[in-house]
PDB file of N, CA and C in Angstrom:
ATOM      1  N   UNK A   1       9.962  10.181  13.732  1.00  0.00           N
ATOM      2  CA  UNK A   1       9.306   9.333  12.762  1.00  0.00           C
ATOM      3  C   UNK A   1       8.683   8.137  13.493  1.00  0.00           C
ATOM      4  N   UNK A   2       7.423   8.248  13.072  1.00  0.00           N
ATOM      5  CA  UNK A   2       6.766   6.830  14.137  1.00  0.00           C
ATOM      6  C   UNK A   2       7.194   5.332  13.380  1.00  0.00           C
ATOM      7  N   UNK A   3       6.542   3.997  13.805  1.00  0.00           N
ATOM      8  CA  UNK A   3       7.200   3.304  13.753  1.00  0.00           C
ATOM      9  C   UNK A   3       6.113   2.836  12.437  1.00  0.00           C
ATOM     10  N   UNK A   4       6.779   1.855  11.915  1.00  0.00           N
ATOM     11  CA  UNK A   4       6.160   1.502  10.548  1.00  0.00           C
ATOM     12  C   UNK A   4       5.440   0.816  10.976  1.00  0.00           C
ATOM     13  N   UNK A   5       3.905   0.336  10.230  1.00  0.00           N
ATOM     14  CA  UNK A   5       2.696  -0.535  10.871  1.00  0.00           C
ATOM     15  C   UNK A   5       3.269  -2.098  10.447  1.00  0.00           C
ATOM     16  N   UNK A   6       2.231  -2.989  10.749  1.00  0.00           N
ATOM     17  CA  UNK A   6       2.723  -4.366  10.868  1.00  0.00           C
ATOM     18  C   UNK A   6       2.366  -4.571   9.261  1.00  0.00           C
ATOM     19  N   UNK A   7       0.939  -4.319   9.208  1.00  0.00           N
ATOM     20  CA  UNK A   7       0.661  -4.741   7.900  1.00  0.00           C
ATOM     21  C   UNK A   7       1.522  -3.750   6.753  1.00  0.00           C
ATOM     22  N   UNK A   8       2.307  -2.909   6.549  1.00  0.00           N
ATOM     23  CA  UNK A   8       3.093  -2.204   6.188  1.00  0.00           C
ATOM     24  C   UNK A   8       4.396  -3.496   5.403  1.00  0.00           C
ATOM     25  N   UNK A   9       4.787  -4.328   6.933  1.00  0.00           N
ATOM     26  CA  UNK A   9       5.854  -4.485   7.139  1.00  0.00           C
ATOM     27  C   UNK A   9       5.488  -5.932   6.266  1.00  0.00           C
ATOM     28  N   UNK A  10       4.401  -6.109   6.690  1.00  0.00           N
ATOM     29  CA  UNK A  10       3.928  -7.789   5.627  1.00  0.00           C
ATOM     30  C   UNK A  10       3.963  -7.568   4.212  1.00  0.00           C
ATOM     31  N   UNK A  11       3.256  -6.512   3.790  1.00  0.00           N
ATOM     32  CA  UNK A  11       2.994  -6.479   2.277  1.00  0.00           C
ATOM     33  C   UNK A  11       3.997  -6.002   2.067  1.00  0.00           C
ATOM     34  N   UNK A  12       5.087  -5.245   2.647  1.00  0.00           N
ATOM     35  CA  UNK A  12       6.471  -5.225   1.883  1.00  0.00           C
ATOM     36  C   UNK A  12       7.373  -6.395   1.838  1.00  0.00           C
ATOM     37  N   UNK A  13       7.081  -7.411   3.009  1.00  0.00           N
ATOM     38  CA  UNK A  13       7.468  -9.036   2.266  1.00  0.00           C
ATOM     39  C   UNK A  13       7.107  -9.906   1.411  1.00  0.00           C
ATOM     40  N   UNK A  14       5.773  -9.788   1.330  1.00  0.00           N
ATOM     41  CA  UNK A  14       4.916 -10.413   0.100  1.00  0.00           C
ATOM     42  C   UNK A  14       5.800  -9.574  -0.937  1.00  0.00           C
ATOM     43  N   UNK A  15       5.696  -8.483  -1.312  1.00  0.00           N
ATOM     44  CA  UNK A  15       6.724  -7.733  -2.567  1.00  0.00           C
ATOM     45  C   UNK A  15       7.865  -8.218  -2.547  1.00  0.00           C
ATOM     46  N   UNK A  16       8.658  -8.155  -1.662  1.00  0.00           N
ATOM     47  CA  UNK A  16       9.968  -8.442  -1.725  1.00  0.00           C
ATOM     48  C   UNK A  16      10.301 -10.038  -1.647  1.00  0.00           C
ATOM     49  N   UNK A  17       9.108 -10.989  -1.584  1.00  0.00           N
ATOM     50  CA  UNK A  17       9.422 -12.185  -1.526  1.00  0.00           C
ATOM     51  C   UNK A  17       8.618 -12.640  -3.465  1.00  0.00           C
ATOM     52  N   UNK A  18       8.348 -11.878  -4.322  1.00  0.00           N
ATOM     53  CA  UNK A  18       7.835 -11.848  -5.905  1.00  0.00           C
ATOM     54  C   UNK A  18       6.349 -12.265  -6.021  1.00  0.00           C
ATOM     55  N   UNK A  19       5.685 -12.322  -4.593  1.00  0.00           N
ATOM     56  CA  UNK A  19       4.564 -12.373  -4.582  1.00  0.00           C
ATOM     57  C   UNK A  19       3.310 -11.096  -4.898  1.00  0.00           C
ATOM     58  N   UNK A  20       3.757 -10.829  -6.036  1.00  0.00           N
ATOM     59  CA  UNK A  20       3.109  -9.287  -6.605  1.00  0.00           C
ATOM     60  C   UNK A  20       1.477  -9.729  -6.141  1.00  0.00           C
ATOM     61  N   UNK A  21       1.108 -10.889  -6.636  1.00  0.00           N
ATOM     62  CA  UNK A  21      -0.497 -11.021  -6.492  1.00  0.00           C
ATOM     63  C   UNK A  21      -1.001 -10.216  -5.079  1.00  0.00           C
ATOM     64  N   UNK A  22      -0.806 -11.633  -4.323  1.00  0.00           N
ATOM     65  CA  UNK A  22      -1.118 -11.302  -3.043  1.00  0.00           C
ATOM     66  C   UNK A  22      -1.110 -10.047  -2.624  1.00  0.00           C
ATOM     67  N   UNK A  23       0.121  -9.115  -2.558  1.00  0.00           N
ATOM     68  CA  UNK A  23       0.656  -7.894  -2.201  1.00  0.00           C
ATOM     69  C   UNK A  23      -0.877  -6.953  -2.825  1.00  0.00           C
ATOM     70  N   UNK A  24      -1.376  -7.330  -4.006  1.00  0.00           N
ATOM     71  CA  UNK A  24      -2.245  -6.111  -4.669  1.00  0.00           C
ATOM     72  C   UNK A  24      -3.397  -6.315  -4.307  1.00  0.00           C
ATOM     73  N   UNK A  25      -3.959  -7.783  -3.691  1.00  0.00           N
ATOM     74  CA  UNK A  25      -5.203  -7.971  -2.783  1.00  0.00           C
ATOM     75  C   UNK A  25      -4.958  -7.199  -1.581  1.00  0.00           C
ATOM     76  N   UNK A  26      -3.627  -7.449  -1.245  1.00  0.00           N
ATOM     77  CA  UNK A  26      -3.904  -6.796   0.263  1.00  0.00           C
ATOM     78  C   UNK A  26      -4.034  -5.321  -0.005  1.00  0.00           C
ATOM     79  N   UNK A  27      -3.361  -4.556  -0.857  1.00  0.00           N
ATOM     80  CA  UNK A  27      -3.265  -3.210  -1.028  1.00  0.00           C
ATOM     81  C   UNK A  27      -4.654  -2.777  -1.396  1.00  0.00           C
ATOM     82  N   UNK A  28      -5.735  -3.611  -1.917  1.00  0.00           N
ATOM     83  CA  UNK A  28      -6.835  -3.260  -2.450  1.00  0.00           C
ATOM     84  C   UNK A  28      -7.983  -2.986  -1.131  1.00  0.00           C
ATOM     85  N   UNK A  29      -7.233  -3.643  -0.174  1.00  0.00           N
ATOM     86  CA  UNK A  29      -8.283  -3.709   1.338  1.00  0.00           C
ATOM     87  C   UNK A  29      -7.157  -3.152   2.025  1.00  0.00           C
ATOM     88  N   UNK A  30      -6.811  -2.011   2.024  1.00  0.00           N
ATOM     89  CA  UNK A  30      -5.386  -1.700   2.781  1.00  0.00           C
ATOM     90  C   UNK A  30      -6.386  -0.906   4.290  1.00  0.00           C
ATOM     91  N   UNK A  31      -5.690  -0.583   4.981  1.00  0.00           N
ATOM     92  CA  UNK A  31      -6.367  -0.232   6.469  1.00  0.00           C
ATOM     93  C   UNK A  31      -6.641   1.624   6.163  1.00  0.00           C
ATOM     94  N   UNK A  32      -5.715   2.128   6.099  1.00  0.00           N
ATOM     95  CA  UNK A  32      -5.897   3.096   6.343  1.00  0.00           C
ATOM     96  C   UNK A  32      -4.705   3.833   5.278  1.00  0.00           C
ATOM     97  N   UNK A  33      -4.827   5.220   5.024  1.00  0.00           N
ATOM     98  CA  UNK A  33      -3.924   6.111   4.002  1.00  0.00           C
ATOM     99  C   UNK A  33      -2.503   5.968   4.553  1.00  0.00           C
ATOM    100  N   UNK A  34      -2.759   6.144   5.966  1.00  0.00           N
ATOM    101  CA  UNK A  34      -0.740   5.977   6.824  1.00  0.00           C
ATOM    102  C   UNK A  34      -0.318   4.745   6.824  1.00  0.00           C
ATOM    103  N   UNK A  35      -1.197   4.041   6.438  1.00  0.00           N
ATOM    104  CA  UNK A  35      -0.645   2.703   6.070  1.00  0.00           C
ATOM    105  C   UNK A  35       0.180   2.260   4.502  1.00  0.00           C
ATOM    106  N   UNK A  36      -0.651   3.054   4.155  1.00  0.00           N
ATOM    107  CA  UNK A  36      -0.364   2.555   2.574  1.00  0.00           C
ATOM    108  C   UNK A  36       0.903   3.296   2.219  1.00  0.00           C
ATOM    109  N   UNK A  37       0.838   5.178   2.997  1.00  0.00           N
ATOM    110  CA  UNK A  37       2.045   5.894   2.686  1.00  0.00           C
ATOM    111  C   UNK A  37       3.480   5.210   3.324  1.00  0.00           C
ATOM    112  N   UNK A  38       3.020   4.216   4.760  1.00  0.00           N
ATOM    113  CA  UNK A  38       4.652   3.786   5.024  1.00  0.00           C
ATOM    114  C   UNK A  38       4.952   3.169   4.452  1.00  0.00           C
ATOM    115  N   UNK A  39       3.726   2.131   3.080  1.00  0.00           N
ATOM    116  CA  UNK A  39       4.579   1.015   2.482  1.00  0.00           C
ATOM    117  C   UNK A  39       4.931   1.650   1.181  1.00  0.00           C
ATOM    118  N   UNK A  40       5.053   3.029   1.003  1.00  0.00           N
ATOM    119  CA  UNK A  40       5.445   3.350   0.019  1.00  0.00           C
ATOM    120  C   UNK A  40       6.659   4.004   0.230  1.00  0.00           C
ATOM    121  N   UNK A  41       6.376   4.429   1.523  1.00  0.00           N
ATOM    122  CA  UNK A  41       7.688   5.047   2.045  1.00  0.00           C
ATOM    123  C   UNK A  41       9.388   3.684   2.271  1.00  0.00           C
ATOM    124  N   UNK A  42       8.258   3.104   2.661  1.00  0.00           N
ATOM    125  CA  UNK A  42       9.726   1.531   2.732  1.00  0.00           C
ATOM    126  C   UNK A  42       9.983   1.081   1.309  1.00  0.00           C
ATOM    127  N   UNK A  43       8.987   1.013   0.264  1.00  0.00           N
ATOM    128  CA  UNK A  43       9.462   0.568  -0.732  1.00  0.00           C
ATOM    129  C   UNK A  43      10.285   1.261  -1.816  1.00  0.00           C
ATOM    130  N   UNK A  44      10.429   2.761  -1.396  1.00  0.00           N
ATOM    131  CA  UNK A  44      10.804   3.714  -1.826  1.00  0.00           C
ATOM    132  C   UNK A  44      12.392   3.897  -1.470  1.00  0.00           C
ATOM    133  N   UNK A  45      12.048   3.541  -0.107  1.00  0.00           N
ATOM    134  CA  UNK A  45      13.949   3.724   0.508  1.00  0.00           C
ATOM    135  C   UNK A  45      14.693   2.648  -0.495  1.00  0.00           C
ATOM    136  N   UNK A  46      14.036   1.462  -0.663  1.00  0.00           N
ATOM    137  CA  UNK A  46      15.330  -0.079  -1.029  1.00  0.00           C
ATOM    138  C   UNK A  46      14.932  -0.331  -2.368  1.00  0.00           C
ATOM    139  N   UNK A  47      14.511   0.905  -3.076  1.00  0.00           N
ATOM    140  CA  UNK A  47      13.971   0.725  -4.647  1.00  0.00           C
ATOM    141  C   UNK A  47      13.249  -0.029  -5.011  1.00  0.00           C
ATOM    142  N   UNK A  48      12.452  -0.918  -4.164  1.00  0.00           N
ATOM    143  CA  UNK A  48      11.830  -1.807  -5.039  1.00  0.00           C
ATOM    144  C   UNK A  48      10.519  -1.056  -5.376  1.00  0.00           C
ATOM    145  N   UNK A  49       9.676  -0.102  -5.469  1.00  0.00           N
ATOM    146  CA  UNK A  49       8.347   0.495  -5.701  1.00  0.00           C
ATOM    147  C   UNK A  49       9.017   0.652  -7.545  1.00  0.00           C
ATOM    148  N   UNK A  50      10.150   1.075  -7.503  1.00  0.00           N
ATOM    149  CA  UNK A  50      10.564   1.604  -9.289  1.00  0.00           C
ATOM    150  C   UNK A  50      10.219   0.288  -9.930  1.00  0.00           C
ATOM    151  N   UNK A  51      11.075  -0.973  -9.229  1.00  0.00           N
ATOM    152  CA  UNK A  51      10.601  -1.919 -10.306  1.00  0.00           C
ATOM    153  C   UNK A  51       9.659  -2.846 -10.068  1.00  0.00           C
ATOM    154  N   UNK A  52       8.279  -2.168  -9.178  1.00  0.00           N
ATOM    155  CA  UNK A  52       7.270  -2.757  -9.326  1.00  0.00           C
ATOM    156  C   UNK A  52       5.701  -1.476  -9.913  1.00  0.00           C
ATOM    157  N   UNK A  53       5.981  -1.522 -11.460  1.00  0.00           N
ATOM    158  CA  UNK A  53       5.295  -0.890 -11.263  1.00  0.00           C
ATOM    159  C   UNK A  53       3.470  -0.333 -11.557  1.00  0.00           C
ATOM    160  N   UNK A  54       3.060  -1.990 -11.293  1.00  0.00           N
ATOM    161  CA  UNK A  54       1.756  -2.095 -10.859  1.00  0.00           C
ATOM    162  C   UNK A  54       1.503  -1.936  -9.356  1.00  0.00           C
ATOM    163  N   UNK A  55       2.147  -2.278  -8.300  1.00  0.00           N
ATOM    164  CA  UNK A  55       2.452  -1.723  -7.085  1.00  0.00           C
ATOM    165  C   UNK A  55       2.448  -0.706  -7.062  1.00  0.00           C
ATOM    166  N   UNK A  56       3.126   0.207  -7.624  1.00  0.00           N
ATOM    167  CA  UNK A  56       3.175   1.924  -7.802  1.00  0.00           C
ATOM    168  C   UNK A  56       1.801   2.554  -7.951  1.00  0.00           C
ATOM    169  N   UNK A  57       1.093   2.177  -9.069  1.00  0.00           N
ATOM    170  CA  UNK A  57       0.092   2.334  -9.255  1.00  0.00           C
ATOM    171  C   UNK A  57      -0.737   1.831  -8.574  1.00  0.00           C
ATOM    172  N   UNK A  58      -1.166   0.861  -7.905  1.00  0.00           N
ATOM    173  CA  UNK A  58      -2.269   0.503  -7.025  1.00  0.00           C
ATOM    174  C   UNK A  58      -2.367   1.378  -5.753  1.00  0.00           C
ATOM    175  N   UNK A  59      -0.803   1.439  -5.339  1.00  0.00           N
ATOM    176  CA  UNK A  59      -1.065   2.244  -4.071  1.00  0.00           C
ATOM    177  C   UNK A  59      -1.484   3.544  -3.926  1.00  0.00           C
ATOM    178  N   UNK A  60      -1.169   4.257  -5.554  1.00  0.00           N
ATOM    179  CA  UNK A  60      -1.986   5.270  -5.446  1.00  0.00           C
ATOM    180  C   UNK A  60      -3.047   5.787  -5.870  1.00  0.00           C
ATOM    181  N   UNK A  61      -3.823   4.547  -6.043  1.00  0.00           N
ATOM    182  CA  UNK A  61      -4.711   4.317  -6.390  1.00  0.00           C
ATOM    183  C   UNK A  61      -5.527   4.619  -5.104  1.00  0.00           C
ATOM    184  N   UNK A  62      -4.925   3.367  -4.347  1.00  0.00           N
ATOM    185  CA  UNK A  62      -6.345   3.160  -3.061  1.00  0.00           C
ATOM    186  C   UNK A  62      -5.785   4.363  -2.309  1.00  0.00           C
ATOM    187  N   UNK A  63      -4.663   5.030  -2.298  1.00  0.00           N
ATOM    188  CA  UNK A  63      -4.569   6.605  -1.401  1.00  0.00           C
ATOM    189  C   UNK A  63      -5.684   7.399  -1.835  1.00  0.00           C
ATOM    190  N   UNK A  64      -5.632   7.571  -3.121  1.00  0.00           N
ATOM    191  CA  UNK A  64      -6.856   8.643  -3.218  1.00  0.00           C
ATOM    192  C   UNK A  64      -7.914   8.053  -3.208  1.00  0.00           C
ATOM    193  N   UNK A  65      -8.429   6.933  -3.089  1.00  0.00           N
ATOM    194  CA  UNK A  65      -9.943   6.293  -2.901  1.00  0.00           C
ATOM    195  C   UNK A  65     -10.068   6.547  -1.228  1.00  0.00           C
ATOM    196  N   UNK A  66      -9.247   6.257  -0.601  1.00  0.00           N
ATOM    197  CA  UNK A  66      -9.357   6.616   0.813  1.00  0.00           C
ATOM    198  C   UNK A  66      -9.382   7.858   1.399  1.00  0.00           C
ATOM    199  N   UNK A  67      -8.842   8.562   0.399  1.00  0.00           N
ATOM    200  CA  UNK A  67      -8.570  10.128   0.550  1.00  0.00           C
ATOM    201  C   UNK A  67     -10.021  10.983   0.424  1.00  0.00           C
ATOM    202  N   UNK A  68     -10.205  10.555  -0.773  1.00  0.00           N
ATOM    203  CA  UNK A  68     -11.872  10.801  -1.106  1.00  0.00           C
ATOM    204  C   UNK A  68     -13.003  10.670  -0.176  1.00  0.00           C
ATOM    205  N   UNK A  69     -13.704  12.184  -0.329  1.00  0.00           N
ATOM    206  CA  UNK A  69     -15.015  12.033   0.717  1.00  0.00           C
ATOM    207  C   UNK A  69     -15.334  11.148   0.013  1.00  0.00           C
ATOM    208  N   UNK A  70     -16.870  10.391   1.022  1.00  0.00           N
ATOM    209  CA  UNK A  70     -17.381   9.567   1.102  1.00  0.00           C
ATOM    210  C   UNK A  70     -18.970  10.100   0.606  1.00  0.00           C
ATOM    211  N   UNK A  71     -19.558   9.576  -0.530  1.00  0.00           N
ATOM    212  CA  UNK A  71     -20.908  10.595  -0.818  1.00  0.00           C
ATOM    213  C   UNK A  71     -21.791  10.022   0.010  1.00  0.00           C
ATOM    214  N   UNK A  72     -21.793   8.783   0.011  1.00  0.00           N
ATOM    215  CA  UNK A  72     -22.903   8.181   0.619  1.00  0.00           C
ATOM    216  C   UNK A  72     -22.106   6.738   1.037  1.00  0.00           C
ATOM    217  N   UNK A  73     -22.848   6.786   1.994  1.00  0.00           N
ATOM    218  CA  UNK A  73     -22.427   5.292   3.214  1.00  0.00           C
ATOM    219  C   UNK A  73     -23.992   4.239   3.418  1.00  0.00           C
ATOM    220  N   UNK A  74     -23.330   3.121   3.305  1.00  0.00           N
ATOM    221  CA  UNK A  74     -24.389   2.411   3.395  1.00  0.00           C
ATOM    222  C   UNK A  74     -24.709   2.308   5.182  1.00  0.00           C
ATOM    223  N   UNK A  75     -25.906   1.519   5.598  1.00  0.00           N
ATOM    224  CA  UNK A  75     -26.303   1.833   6.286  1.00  0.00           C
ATOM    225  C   UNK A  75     -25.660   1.121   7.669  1.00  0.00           C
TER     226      UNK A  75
END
């Protein structure tokens, strides 16, 4: 199992410190899909994803927006 990313490890303190806001800006500009899956994967181990669950939903939100081809790219 590789190691969890940094920004992973931040927005699961912003959550775990009741800073829901912040946490859903960052999730909205998140880096990449393995990013978003380890912070679901960490928030998943220590329960807190159950009782956040606009967090729940955002993250899988921007998974499948990232997941999604791309039709057109700007230039």
């Amino acid at each position: 199992m590789s190691r969890p990313s940094v920004w992973a490890t931040k927005v699961a303190a912003l959550i775990k410190g009741n800073n829901s806001q912040a946490a859903l800006a960052q999730i909205k500009v998140a880096p990449t899909v393995r990013d978003l899956q380890q912070l679901r994967a960490m928030l998943t181990a220590d329960g807190s994803l159950a009782a956040h669950r606009l967090i729940d939903e955002a993250t899988l939100d921007q998974i499948t927006a990232l997941s999604a081809p791309r039709l057109h790219r700007s230039p």
